[in-house]
C-alpha atoms as a PDB file:
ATOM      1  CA  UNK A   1       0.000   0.000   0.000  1.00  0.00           C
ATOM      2  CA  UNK A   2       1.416   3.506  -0.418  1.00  0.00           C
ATOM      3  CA  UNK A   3       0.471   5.301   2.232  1.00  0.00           C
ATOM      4  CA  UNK A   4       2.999   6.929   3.694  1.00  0.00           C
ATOM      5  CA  UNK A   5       4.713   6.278   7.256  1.00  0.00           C
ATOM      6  CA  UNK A   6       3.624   9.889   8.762  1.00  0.00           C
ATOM      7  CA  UNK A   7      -0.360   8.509   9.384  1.00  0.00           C
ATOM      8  CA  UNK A   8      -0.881   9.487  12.901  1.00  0.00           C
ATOM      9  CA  UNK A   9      -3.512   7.535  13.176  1.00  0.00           C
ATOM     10  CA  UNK A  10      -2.398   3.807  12.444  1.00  0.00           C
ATOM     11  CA  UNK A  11      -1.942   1.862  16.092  1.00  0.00           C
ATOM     12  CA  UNK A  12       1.589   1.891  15.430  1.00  0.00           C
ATOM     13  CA  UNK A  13       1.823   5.644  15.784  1.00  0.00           C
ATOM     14  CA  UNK A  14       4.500   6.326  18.444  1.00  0.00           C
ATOM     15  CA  UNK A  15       2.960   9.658  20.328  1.00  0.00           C
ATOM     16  CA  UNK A  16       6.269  11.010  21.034  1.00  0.00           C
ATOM     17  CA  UNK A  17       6.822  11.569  17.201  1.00  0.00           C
ATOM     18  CA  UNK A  18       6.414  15.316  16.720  1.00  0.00           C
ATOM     19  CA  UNK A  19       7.087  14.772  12.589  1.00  0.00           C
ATOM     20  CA  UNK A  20       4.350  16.462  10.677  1.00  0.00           C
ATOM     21  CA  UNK A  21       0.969  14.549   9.853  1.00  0.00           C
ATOM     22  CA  UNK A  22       0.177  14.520   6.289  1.00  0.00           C
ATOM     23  CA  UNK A  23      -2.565  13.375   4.509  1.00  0.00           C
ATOM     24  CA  UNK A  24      -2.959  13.546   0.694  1.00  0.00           C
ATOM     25  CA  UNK A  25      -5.449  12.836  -1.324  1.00  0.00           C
ATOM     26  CA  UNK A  26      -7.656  14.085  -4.387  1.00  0.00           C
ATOM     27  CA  UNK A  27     -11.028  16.383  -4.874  1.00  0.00           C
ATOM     28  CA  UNK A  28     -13.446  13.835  -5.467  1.00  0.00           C
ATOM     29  CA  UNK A  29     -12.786  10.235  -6.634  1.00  0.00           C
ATOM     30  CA  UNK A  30     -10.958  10.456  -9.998  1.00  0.00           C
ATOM     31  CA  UNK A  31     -12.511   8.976 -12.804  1.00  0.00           C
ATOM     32  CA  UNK A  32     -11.741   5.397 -14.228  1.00  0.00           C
ATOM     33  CA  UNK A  33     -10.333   4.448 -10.927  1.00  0.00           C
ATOM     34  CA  UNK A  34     -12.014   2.226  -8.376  1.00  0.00           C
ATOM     35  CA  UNK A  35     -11.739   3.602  -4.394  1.00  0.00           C
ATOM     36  CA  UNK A  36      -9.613   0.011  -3.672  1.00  0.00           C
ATOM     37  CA  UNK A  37      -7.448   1.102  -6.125  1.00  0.00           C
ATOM     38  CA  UNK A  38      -7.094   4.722  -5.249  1.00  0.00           C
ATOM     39  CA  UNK A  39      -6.281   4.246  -1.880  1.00  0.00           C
ATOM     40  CA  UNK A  40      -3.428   1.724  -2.736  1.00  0.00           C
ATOM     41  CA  UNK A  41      -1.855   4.926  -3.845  1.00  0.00           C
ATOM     42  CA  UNK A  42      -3.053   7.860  -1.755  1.00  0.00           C
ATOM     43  CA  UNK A  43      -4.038   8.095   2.108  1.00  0.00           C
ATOM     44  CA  UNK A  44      -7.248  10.387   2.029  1.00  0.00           C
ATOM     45  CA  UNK A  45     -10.255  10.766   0.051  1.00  0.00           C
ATOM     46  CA  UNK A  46     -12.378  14.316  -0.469  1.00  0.00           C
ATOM     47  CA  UNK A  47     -16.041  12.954  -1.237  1.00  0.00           C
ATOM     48  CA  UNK A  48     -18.049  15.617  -2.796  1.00  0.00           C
ATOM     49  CA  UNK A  49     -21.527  13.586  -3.550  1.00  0.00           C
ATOM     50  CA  UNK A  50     -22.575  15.046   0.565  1.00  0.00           C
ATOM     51  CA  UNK A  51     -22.327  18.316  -0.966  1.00  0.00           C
ATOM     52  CA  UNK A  52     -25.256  17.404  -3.902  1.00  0.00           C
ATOM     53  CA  UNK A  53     -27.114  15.165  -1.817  1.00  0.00           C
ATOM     54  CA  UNK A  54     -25.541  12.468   1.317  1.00  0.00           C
ATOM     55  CA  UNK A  55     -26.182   9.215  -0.243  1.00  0.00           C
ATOM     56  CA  UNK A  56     -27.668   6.955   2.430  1.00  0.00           C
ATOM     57  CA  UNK A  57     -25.634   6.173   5.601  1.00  0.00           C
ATOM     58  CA  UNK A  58     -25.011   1.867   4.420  1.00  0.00           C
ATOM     59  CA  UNK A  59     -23.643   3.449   1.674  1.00  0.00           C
ATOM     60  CA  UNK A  60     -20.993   5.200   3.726  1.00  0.00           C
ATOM     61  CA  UNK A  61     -20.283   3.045   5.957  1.00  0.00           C
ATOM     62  CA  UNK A  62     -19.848   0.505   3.206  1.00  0.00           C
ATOM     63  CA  UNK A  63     -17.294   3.112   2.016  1.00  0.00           C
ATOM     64  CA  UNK A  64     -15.857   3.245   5.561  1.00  0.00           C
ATOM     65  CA  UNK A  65     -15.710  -0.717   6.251  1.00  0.00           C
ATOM     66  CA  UNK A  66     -13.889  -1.286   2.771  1.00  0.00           C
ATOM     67  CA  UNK A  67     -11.390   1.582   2.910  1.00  0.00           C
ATOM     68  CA  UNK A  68      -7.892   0.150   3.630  1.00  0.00           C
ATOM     69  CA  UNK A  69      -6.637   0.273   7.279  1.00  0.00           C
ATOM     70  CA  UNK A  70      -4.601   4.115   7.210  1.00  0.00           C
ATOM     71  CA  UNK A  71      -7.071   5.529   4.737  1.00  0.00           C
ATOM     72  CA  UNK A  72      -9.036   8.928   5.857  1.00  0.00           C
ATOM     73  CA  UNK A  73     -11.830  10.642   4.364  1.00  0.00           C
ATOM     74  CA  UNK A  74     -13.613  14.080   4.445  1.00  0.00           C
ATOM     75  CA  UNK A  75     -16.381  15.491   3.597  1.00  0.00           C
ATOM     76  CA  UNK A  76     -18.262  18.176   1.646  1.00  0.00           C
ATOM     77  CA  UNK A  77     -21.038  19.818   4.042  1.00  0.00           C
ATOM     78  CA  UNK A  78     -24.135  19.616   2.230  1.00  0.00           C
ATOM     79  CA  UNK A  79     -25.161  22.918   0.278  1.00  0.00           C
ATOM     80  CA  UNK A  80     -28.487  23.367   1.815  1.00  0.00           C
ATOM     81  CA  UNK A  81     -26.461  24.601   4.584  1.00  0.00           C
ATOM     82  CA  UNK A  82     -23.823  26.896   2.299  1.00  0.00           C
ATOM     83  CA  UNK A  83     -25.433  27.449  -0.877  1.00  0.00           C
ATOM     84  CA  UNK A  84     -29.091  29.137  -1.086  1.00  0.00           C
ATOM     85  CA  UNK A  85     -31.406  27.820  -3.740  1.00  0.00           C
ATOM     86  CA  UNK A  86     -30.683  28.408  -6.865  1.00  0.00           C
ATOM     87  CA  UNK A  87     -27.025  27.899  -7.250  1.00  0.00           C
ATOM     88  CA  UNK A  88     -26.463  24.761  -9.777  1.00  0.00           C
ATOM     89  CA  UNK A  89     -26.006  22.134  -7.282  1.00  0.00           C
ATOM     90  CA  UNK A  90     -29.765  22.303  -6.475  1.00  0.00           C
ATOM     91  CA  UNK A  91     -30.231  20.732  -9.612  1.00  0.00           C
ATOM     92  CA  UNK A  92     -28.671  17.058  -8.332  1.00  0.00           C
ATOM     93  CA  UNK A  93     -30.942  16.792  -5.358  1.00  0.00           C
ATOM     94  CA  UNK A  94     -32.614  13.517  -5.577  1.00  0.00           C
ATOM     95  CA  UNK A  95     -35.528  14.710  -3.794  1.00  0.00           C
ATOM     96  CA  UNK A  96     -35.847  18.377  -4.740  1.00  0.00           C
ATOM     97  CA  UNK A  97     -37.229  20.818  -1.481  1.00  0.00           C
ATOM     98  CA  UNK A  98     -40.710  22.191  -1.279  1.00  0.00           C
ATOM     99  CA  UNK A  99     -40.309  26.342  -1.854  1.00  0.00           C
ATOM    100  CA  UNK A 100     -41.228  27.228   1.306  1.00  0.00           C
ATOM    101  CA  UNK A 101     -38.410  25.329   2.848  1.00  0.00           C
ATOM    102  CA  UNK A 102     -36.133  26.357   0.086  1.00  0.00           C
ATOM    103  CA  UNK A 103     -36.285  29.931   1.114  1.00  0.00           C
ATOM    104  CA  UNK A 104     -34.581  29.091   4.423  1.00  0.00           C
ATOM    105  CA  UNK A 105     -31.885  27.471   2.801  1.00  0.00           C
ATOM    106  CA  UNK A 106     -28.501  28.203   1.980  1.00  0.00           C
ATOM    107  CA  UNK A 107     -26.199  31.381   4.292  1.00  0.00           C
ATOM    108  CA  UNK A 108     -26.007  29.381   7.581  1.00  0.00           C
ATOM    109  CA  UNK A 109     -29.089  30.347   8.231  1.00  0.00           C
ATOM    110  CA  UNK A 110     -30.994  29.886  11.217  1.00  0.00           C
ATOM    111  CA  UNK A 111     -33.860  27.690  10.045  1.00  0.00           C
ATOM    112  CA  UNK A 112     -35.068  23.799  10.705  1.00  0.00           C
ATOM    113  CA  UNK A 113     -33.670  23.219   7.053  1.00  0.00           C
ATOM    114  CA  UNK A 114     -30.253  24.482   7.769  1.00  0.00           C
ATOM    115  CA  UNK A 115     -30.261  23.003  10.829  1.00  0.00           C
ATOM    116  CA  UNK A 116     -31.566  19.701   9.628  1.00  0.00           C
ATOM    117  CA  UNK A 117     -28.831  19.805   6.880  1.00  0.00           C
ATOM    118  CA  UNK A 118     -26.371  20.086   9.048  1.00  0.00           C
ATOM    119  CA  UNK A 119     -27.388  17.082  11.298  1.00  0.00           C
ATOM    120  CA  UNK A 120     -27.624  14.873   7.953  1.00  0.00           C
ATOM    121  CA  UNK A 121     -24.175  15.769   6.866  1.00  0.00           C
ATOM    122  CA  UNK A 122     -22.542  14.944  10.554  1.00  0.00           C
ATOM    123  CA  UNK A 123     -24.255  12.148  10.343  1.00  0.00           C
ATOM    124  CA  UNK A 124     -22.886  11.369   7.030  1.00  0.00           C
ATOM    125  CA  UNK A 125     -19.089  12.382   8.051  1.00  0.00           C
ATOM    126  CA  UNK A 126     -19.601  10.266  11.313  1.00  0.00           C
ATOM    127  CA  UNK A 127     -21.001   7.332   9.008  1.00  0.00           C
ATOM    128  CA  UNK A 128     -18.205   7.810   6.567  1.00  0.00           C
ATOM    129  CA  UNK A 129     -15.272   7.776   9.953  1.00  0.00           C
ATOM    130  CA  UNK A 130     -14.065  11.177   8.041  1.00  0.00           C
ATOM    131  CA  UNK A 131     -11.779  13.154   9.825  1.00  0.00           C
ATOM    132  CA  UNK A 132     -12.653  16.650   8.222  1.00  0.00           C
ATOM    133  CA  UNK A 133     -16.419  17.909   7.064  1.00  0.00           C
ATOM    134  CA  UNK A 134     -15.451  20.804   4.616  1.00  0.00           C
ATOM    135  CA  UNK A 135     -17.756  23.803   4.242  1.00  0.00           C
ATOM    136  CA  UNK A 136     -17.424  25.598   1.294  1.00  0.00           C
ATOM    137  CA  UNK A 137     -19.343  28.963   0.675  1.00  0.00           C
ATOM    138  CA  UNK A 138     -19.842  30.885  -3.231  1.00  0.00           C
ATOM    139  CA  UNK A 139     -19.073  34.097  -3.321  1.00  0.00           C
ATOM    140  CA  UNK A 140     -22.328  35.668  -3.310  1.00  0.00           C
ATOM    141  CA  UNK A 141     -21.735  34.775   1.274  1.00  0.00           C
ATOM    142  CA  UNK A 142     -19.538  37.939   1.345  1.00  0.00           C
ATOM    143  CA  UNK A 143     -17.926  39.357   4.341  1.00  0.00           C
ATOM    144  CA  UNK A 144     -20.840  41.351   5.337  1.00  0.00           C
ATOM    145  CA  UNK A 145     -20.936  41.596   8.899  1.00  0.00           C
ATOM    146  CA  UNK A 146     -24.282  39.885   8.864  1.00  0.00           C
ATOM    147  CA  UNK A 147     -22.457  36.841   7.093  1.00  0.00           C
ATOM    148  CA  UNK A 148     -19.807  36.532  10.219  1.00  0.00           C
ATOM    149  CA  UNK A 149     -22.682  36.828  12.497  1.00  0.00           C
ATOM    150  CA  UNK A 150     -24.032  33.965  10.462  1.00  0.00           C
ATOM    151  CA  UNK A 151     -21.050  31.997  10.798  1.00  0.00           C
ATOM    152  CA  UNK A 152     -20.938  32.512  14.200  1.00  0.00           C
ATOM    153  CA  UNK A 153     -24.264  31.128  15.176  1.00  0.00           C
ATOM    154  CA  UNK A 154     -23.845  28.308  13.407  1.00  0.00           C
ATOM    155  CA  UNK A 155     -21.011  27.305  14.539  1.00  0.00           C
ATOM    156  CA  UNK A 156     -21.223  28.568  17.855  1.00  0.00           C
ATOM    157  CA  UNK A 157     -24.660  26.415  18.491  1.00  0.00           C
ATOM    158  CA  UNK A 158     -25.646  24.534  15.631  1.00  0.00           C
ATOM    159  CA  UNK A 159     -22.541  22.829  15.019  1.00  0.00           C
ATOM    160  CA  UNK A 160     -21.105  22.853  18.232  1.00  0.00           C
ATOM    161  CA  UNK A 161     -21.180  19.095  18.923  1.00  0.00           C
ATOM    162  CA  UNK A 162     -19.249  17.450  16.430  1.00  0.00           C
ATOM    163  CA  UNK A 163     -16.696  15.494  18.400  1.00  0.00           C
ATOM    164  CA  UNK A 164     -13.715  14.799  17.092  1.00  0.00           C
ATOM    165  CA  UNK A 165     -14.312  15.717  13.858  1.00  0.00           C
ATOM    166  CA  UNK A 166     -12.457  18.823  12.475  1.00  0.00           C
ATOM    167  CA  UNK A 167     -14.605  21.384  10.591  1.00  0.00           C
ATOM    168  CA  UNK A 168     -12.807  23.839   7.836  1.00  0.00           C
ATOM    169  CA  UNK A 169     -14.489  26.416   5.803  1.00  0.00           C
ATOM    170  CA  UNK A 170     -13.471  27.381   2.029  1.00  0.00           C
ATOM    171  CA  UNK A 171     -14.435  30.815   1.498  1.00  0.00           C
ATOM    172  CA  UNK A 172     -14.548  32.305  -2.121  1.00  0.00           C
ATOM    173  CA  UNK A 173     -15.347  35.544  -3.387  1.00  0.00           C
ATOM    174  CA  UNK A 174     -14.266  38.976  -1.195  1.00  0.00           C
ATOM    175  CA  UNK A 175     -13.081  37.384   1.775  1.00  0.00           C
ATOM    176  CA  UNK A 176      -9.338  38.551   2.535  1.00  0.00           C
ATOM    177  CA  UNK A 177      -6.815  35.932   3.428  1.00  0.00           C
ATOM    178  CA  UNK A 178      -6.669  37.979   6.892  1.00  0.00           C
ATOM    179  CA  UNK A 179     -10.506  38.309   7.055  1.00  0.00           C
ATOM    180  CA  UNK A 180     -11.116  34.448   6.842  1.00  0.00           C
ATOM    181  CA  UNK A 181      -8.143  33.686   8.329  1.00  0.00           C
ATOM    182  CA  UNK A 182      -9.238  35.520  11.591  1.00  0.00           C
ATOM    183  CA  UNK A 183     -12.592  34.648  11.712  1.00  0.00           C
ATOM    184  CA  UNK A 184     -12.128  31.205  11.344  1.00  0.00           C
ATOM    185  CA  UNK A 185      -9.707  31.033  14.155  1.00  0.00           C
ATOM    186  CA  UNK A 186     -12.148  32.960  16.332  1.00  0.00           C
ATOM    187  CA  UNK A 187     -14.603  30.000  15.550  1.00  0.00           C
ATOM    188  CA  UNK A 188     -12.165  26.960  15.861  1.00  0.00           C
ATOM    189  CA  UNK A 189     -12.110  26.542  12.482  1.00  0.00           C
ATOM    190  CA  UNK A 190      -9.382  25.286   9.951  1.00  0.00           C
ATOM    191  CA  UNK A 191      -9.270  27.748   7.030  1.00  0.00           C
ATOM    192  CA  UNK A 192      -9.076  25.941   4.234  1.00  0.00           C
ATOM    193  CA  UNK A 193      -7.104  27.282   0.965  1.00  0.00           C
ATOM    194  CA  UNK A 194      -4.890  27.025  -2.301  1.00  0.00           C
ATOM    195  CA  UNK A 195      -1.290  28.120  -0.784  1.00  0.00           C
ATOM    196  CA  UNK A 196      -0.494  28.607  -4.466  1.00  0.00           C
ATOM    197  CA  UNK A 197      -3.358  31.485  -4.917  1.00  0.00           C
ATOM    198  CA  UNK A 198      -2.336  32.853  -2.304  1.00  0.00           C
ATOM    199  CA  UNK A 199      -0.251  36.612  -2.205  1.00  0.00           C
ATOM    200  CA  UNK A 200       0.791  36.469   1.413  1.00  0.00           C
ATOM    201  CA  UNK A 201       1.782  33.158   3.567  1.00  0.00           C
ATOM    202  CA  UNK A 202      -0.567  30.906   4.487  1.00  0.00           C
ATOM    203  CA  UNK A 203      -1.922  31.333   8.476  1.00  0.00           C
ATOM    204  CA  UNK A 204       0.217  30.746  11.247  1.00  0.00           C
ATOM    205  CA  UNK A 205      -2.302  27.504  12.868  1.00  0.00           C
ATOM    206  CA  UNK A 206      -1.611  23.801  13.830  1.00  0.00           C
ATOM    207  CA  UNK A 207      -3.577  22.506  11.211  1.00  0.00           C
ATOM    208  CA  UNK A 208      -3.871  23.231   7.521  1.00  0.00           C
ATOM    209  CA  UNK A 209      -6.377  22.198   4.640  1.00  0.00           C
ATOM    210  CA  UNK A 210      -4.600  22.984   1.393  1.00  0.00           C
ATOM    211  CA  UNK A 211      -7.053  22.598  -1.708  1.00  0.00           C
ATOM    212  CA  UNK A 212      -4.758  22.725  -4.666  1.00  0.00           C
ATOM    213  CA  UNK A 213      -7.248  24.415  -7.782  1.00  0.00           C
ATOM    214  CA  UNK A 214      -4.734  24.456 -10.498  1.00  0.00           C
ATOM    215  CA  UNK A 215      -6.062  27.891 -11.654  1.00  0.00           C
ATOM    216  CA  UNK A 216      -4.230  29.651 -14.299  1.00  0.00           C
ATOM    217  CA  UNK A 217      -1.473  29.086 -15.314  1.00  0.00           C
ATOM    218  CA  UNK A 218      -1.381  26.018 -12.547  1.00  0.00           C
ATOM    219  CA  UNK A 219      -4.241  24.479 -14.470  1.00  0.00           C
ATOM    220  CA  UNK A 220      -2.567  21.460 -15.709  1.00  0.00           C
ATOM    221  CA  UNK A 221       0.018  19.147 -14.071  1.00  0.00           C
ATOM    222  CA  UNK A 222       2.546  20.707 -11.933  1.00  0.00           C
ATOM    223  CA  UNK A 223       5.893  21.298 -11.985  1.00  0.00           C
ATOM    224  CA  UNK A 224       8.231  19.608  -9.378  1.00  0.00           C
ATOM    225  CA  UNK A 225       8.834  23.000  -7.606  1.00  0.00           C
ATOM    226  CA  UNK A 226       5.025  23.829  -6.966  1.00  0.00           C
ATOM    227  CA  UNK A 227       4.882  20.758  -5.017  1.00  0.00           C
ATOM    228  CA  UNK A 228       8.237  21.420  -3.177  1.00  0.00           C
ATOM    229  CA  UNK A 229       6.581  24.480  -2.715  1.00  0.00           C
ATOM    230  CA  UNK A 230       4.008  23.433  -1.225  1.00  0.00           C
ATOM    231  CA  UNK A 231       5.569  20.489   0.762  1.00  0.00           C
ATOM    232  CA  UNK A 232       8.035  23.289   2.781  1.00  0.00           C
ATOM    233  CA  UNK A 233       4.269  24.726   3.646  1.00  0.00           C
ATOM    234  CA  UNK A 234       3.141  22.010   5.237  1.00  0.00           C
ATOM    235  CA  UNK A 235       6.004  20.767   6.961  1.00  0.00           C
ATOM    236  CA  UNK A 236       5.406  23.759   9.085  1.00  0.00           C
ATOM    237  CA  UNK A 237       1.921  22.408  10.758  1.00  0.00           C
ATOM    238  CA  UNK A 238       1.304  19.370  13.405  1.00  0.00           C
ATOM    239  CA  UNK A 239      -1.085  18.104  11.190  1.00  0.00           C
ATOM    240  CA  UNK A 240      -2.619  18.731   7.486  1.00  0.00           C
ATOM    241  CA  UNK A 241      -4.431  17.963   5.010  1.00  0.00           C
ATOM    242  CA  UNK A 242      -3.173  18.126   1.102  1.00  0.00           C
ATOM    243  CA  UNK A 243      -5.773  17.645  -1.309  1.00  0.00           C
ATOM    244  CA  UNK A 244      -5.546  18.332  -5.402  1.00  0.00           C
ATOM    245  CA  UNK A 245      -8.538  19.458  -7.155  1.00  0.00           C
ATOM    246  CA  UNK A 246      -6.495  20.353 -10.753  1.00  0.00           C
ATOM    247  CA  UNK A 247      -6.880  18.903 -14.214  1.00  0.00           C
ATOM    248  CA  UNK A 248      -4.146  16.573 -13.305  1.00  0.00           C
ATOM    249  CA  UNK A 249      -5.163  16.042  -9.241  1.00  0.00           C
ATOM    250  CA  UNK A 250      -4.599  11.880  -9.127  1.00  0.00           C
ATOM    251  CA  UNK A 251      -1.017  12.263 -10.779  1.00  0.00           C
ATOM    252  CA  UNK A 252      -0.029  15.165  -8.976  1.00  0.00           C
ATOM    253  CA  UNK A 253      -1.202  13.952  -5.569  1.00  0.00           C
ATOM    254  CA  UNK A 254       0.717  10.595  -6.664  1.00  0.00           C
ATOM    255  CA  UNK A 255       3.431  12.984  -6.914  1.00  0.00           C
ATOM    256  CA  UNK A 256       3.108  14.877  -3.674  1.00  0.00           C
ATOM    257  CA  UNK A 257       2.508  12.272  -1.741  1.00  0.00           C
ATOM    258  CA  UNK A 258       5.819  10.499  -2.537  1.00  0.00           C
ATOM    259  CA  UNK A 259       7.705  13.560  -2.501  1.00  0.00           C
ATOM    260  CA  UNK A 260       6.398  14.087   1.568  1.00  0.00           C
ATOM    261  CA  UNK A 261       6.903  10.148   1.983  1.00  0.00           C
ATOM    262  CA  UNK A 262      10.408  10.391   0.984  1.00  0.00           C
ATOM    263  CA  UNK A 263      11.127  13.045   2.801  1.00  0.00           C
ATOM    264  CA  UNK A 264       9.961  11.481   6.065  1.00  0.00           C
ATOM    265  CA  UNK A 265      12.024   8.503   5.155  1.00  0.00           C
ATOM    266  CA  UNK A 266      15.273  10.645   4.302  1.00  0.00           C
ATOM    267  CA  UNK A 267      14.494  12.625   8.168  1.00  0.00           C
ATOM    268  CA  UNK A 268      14.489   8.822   9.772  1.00  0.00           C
ATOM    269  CA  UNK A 269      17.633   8.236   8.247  1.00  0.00           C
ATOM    270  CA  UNK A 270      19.035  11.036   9.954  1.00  0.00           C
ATOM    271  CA  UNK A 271      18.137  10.727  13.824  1.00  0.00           C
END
């Protein structure tokens, strides 16, 4: 299998190691590649169907009971909590909402359908064993201040039971790197990003959740200094997650993932 030694959370994890925990993995199962085979070659999965619509919980913990031991998932929250209706997405629900319940959804609102989406989807992460549920707002959720009042209900009471389970939020749009970067350590959230978008250096946390895009001229596979780029980023947090959403995502992460794996083994060598 070729997951790499730094998995914290294999039984054979020695808690004295203070080396980096790294998890790679891709945007969404590639296509043409079954999830056995997939996680022969990378450590974590980003499922996006919970965004469209959570699939039924057998179904993820099929998922769960089938993934290789050393294998990690997260999650996409579902939209009805992010998006409000009309966005795209709305189009894949398999049971579309009445209107009445659709004009409550979407903004981290405070409504029985936000709130309702929001149990489904822990449910789904908790079904699933995932270690990260992802929320990801458009950029019509601005940095209003009635939008960080949002936020902070939500996660202040809706979502403030979620055990274990580490929550990051995705902002696009307006939202300054400082802006999200501040609220979402106010809130105990990871702020999740593309280090290579960025203009400034990523935050100063514990924990990182670095989606790679591949927008511009990044769009297509990437060249061996992006990623050592990017792997002298994460080296810098107790724990992360590394996932590629590009054209090229499954080789890259491929990539990545043996470039981190090698460097672990090269820093064993050493002590």
């Amino acid at each position: 299998m070729a997951t790499s030694d730094i998995d914290s959370h294999t039984e054979s994890h020695d808690e004295t190691d203070e080396r980096p925990q790294i998890r790679v993995g891709c945007a969404g199962l590639p296509s043409g590649i079954s999830r056995a085979a997939y996680f022969q070659r990378l450590d974590l999965l980003e499922t996006d169907v919970t965004f469209f619509d959570p699939p039924r919980e057998v179904a993820l913990r099929r998922w769960h009971t089938e993934a290789p031991p050393g294998s990690a998932f997260s999650v996409l929250a579902w939209q009805v909590i992010t998006h409000e209706a009309g966005t795209p997405g709305y189009a894949r629900l398999t049971t579309p909402l009445a209107p009445e319940v659709l004009a409550g959804a979407g903004g981290f609102r405070a409504t029985p359908v936000v709130r309702d989406a929001w149990s489904r989807t822990l449910s789904s992460a908790r079904a699933l064993g995932a270690e990260v549920i992802l929320f990801q707002t458009p950029p019509s959720f601005a940095p209003t201040e009635a939008n960080r009042e949002a936020l902070r209900r939500f996660f202040g009471e809706v979502a403030a039971e979620r055990g274990d389970i580490t929550l990051a939020w995705e902002p696009h749009g307006l939202w300054e790197p400082q802006q999200a970067s501040a609220i979402a350590n106010e809130l105990g959230l990871v702020y999740a990003l593309d280090p290579l978008q960025l203009e400034v250096p990523p935050p100063d946390e514990p924990e990182a959740y670095f989606r790679i895009h591949g927008l511009g001229v990044y769009r297509g596979k990437l060249g061996d200094d992006l990623l050592e780029l990017v792997a002298d980023m994460v080296e810098g947090y107790e724990r992360s997650w590394v996932v590629f959403a590009n054209v090229e995502k499954l080789g890259d992460a491929q990539r990545f993932h043996r470039l981190v794996a090698g460097r672990e083994f090269v820093d064993a060598d050493q002590e």
